[in-house]
Protein backbone atom coordinates (compact mmCIF):
# COMPACT_ATOMS: atom_id res chain seq x y z
CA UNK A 1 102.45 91.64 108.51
CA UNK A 2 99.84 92.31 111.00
CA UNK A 3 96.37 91.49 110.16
CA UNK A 4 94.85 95.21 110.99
CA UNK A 5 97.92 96.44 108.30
CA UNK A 6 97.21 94.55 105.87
CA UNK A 7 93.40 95.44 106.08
CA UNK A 8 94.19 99.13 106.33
CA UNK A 9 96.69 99.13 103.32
CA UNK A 10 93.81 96.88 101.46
CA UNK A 11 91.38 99.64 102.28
CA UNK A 12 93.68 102.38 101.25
CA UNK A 13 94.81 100.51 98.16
CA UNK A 14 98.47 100.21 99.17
CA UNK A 15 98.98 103.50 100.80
CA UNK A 16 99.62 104.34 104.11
CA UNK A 17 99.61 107.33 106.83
CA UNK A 18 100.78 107.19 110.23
CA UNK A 19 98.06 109.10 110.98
CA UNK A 20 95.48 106.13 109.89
CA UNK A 21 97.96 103.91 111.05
CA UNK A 22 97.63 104.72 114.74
CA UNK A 23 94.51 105.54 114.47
CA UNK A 24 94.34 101.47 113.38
CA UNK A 25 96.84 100.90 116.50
CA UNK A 26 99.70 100.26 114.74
CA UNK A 27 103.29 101.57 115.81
CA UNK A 28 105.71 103.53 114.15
CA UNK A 29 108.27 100.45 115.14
CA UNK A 30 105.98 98.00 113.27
CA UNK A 31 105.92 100.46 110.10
CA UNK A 32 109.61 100.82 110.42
CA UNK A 33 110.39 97.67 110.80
CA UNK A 34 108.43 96.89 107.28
CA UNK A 35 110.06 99.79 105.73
CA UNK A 36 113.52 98.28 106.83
CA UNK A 37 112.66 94.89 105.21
CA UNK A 38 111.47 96.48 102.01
CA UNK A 39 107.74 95.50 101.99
CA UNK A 40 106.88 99.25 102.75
CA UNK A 41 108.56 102.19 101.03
CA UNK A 42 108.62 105.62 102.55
CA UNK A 43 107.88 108.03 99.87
CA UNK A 44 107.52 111.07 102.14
CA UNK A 45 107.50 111.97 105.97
CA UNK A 46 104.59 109.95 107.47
CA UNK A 47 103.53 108.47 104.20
CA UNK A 48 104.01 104.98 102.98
CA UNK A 49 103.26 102.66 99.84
CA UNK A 50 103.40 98.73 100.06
CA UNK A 51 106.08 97.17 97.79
CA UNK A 52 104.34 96.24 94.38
CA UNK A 53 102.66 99.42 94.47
CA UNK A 54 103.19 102.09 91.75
CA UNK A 55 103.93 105.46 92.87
CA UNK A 56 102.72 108.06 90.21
CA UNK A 57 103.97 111.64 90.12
CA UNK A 58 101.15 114.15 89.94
């Protein structure tokens, strides 16, 4: 994993925008790609949680 990603999704405890993402310079194909090998899940459009993360429902 990229060294900015892994600061951004330390700074935003595990979650993840696109939005912050390429603001960080990080491409959708890099965020795909780790959604595709299961270390990100995609839990709605543009949003993102690292595996080991829990997702709570509101």
């Amino acid at each position: 994993m990229q060294d900015k990603l892994k600061e951004l999704l330390a700074i935003r405890d595990g979650n993840l925008s696109m939005k912050e993402a390429r603001k960080f310079g990080i491409a959708a194909t890099t965020v795909q790609r780790l959604v595709n090998q299961g270390k990100l899940i995609k839990v709605d459009r543009g949003y993102y949680v690292e595996d080991g993360h829990g997702i709570d429902d509101l």
